[in-house]
N, C-alpha and C. Protein backbone atom coordinates (compact mmCIF):
# COMPACT_ATOMS: atom_id res chain seq x y z
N UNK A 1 0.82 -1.20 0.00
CA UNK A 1 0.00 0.00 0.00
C UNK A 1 0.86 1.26 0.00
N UNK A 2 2.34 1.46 0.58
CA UNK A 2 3.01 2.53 0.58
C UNK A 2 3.63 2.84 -0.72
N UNK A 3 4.09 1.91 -1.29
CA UNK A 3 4.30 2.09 -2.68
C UNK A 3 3.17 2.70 -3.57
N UNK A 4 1.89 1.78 -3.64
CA UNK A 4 1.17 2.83 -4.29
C UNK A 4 0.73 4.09 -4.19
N UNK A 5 1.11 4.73 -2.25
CA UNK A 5 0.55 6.05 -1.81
C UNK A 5 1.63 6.74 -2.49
N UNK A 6 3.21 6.19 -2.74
CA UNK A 6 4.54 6.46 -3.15
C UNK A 6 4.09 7.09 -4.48
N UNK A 7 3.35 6.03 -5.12
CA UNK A 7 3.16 6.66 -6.93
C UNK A 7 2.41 7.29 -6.91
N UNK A 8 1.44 7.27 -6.40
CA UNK A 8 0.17 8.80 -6.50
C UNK A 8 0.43 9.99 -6.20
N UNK A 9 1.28 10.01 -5.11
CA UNK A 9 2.00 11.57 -4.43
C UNK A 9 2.84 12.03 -5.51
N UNK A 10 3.98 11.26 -5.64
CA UNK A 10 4.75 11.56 -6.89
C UNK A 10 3.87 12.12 -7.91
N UNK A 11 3.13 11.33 -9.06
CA UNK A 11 2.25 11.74 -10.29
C UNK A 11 1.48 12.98 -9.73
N UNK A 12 0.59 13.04 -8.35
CA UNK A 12 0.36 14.61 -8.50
C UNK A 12 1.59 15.78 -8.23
N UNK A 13 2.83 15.14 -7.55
CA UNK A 13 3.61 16.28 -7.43
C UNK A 13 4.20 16.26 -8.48
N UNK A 14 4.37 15.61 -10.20
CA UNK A 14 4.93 15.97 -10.61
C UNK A 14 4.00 16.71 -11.77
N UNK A 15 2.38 16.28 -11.85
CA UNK A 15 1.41 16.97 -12.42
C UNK A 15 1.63 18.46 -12.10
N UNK A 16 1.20 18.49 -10.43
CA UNK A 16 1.48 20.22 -10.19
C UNK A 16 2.38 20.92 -10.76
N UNK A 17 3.87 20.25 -10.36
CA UNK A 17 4.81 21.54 -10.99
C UNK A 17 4.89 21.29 -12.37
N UNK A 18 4.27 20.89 -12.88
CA UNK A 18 4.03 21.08 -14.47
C UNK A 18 3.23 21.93 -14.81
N UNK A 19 1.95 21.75 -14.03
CA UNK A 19 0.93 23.23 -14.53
C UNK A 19 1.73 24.31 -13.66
N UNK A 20 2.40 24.59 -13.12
CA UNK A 20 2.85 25.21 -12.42
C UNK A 20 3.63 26.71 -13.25
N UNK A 21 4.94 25.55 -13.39
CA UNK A 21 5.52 25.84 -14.85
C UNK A 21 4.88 26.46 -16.03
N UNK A 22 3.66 25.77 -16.49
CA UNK A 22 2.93 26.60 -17.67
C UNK A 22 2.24 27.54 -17.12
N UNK A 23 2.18 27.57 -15.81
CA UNK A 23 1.02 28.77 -15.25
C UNK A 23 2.35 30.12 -15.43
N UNK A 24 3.37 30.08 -15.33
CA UNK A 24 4.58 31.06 -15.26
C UNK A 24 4.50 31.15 -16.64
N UNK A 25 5.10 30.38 -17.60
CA UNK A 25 5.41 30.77 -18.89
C UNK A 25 4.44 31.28 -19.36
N UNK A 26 2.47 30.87 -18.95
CA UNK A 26 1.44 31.81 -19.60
C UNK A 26 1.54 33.38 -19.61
N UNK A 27 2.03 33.22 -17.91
CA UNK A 27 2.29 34.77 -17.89
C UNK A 27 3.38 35.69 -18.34
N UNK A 28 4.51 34.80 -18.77
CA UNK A 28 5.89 35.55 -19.78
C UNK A 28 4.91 35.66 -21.04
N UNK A 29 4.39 34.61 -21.86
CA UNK A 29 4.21 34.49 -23.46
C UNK A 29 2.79 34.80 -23.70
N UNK A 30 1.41 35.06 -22.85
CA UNK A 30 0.59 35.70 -23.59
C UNK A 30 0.49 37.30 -23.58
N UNK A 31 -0.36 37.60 -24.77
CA UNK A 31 -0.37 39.10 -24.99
C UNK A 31 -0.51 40.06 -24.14
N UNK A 32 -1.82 39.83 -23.02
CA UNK A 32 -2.52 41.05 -22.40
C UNK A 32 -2.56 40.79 -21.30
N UNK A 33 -2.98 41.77 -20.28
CA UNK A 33 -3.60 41.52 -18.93
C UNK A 33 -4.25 40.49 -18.74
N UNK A 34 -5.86 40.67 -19.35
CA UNK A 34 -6.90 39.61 -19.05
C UNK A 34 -6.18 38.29 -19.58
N UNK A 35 -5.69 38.23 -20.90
CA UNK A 35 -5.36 36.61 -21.03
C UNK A 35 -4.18 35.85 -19.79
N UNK A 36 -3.42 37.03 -19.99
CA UNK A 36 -2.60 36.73 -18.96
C UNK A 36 -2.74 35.89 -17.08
N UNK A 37 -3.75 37.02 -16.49
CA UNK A 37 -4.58 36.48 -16.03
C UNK A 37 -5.58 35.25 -15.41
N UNK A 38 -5.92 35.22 -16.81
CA UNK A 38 -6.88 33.90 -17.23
C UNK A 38 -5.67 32.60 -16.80
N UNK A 39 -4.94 32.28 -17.91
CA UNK A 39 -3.72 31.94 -17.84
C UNK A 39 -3.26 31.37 -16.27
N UNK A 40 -2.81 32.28 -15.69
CA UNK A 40 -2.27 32.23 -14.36
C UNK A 40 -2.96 31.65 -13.11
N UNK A 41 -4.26 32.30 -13.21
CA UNK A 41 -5.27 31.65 -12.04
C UNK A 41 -5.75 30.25 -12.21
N UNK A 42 -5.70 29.49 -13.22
CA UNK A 42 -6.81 28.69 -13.68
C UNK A 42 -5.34 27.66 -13.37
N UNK A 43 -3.87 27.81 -14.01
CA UNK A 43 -3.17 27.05 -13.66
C UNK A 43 -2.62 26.56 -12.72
N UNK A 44 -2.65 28.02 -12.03
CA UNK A 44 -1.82 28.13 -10.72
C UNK A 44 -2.58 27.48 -9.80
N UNK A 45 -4.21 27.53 -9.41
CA UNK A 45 -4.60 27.17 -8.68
C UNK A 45 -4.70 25.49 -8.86
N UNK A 46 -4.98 25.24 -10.31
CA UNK A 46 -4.94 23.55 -10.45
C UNK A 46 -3.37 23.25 -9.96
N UNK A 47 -2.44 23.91 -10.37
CA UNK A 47 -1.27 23.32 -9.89
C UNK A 47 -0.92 23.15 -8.32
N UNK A 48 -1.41 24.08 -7.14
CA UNK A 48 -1.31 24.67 -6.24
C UNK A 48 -2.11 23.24 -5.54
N UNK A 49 -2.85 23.15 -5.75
CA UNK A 49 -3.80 22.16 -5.41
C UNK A 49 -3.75 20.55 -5.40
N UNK A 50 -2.81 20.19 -6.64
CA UNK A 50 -2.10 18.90 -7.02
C UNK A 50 -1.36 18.74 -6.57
N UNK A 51 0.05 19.67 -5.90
CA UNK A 51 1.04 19.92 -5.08
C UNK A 51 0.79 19.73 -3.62
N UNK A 52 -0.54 20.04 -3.03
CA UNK A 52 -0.83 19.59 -2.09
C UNK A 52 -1.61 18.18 -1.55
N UNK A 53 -2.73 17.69 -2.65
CA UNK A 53 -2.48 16.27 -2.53
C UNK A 53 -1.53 15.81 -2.38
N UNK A 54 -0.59 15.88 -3.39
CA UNK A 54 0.59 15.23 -3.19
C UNK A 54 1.29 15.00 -1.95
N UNK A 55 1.75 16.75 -0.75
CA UNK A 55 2.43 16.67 -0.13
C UNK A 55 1.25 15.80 1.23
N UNK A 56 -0.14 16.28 1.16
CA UNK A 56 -1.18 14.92 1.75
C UNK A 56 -0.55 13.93 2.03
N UNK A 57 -0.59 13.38 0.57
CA UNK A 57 -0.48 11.85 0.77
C UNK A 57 1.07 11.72 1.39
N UNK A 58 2.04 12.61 1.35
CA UNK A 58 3.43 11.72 2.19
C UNK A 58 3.00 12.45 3.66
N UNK A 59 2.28 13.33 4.05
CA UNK A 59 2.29 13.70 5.43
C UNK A 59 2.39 12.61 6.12
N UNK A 60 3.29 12.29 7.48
CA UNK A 60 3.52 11.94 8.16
C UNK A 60 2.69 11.75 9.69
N UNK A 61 1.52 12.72 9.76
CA UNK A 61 0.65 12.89 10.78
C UNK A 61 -0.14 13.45 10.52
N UNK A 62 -1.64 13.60 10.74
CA UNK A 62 -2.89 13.96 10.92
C UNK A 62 -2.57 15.30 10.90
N UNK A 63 -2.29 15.84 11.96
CA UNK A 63 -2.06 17.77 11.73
C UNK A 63 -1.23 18.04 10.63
N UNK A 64 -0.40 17.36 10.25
CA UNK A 64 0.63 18.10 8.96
C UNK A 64 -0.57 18.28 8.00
N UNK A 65 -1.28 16.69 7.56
CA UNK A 65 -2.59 17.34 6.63
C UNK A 65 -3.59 17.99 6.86
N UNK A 66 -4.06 18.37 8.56
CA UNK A 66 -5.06 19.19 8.40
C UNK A 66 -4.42 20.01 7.89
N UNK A 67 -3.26 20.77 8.29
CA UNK A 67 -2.60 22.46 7.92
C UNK A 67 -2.22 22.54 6.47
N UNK A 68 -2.29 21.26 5.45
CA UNK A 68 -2.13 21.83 4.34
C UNK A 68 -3.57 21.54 3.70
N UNK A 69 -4.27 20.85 4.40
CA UNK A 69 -5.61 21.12 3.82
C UNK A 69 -6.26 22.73 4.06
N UNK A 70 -5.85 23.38 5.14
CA UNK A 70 -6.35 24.49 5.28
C UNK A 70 -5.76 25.95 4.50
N UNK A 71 -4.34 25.57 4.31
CA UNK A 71 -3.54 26.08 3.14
C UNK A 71 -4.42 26.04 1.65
N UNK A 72 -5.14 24.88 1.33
CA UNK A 72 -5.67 24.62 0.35
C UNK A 72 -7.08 25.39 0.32
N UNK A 73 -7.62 25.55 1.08
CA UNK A 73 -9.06 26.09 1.28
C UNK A 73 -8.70 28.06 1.19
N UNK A 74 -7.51 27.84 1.82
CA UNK A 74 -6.99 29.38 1.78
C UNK A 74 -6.78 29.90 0.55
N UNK A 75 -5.60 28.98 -0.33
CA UNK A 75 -5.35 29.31 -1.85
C UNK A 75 -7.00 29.43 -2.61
N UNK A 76 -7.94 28.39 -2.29
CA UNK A 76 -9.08 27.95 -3.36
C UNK A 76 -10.07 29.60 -3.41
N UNK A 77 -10.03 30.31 -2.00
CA UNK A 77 -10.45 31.57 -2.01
C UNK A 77 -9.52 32.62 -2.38
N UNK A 78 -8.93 33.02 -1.83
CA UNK A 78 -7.78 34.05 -2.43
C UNK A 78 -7.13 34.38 -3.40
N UNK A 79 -6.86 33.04 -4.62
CA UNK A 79 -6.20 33.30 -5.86
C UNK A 79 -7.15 33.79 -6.44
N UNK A 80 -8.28 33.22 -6.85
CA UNK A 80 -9.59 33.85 -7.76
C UNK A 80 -9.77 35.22 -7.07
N UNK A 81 -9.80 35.35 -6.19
CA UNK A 81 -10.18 36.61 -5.74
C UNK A 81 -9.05 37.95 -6.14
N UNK A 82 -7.75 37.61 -5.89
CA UNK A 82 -6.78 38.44 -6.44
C UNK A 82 -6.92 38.42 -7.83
N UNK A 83 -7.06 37.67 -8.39
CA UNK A 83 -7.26 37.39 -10.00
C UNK A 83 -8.50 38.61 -10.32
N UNK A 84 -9.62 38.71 -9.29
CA UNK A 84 -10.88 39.08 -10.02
C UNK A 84 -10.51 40.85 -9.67
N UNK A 85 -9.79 40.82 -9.02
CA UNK A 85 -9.42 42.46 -7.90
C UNK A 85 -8.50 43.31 -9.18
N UNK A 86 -7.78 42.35 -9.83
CA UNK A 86 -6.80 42.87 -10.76
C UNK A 86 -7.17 43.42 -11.74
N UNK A 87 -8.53 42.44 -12.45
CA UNK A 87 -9.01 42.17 -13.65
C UNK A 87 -10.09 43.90 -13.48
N UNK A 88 -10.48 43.92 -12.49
CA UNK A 88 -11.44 44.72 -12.09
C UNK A 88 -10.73 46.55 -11.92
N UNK A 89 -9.92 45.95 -11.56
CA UNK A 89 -8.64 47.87 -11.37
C UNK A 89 -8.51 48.02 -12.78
N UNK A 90 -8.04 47.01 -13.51
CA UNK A 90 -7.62 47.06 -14.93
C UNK A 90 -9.03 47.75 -15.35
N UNK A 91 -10.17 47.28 -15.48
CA UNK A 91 -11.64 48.01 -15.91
C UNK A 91 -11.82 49.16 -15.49
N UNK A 92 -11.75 49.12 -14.34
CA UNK A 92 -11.93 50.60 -13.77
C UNK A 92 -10.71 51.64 -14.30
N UNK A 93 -9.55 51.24 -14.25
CA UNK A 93 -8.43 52.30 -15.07
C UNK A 93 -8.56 52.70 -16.70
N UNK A 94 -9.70 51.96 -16.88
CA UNK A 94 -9.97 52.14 -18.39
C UNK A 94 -9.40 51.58 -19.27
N UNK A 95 -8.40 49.67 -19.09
CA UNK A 95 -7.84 48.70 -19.87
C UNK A 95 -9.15 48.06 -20.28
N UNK A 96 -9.65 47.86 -21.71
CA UNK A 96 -10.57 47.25 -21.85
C UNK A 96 -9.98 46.04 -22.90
N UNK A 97 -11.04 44.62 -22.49
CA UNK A 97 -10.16 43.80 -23.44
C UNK A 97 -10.16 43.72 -24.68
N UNK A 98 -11.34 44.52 -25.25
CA UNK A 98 -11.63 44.42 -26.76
C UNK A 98 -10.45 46.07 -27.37
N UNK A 99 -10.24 46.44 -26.56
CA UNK A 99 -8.93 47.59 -27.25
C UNK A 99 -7.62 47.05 -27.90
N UNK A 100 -7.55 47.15 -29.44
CA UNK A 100 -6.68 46.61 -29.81
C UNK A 100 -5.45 46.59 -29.35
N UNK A 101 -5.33 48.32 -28.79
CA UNK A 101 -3.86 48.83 -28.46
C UNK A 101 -3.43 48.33 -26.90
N UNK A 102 -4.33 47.75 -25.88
CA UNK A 102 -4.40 47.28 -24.91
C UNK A 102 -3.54 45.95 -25.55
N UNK A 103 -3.98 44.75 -26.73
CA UNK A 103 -2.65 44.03 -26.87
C UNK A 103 -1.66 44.11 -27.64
N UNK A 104 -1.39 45.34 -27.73
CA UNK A 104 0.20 45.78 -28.47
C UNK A 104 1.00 45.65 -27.23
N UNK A 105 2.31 44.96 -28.04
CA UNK A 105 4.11 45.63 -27.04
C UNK A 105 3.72 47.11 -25.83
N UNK A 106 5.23 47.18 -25.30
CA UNK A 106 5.61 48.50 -25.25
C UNK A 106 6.07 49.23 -26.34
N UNK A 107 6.84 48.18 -27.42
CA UNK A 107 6.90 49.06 -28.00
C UNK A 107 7.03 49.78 -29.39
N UNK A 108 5.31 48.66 -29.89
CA UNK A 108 4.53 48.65 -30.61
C UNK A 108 3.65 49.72 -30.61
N UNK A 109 3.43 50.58 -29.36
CA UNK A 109 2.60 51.26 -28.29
C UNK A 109 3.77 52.76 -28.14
N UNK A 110 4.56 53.09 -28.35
CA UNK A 110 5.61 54.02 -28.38
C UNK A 110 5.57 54.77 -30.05
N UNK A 111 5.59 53.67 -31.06
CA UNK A 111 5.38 54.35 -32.06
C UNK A 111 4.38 54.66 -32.77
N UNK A 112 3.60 54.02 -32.00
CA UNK A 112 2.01 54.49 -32.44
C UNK A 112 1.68 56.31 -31.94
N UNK A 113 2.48 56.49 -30.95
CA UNK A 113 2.60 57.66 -30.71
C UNK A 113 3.24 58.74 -31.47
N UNK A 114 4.76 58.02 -31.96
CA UNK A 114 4.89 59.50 -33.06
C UNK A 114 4.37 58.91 -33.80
């Protein structure tokens, strides 16, 4: 039975830092805020989440997994929420997503000026 708790922890810890990984590079390689965004929350939190099954299943005692189960309940509210706080300043500052020039460069966005 420890062997198989062995392979399941592993496969989600090595699932997580994989979305993990693409949750970072979404945010180097897409265009805009919102995609960006999009991108980041949706990975980060699946990754964030797989990383902690994982570290679950090797906990060593009952409290180690309550406290990363509660870590988990913490991330499951807070990332979406920073995600929606961002998305929302960006609206209110007047970044809209359908503005073309919103997904230009810097400095694509410089010579559009002269």
């Amino acid at each position: 039975m420890s062997l198989a708790i062995d392979i399941l922890s592993g496969i989600c810890l090595f699932t997580g830092a994989v979305l993990m990984i693409i949750s970072a590079l979404g945010v180097i390689r897409l265009p805009d805020l919102f995609t960006r965004l999009h991108g980041a929350s949706i990975a980060d939190t699946g990754g964030a989440f797989l990383l902690l099954i994982g570290m679950v299943l090797q906990a060593d005692t009952f409290l180690v997994a309550i406290k990363l189960g509660l870590i988990g309940i913490v991330l499951f509210f807070t990332a979406p929420t920073a995600s929606h706080a961002v998305a929302h300043a960006a609206l209110i500052g007047g970044l809209s997503p359908d503005d073309p020039k919103a997904n230009q460069g810097k400095d694509e966005a410089e010579e559009d000026r002269t």
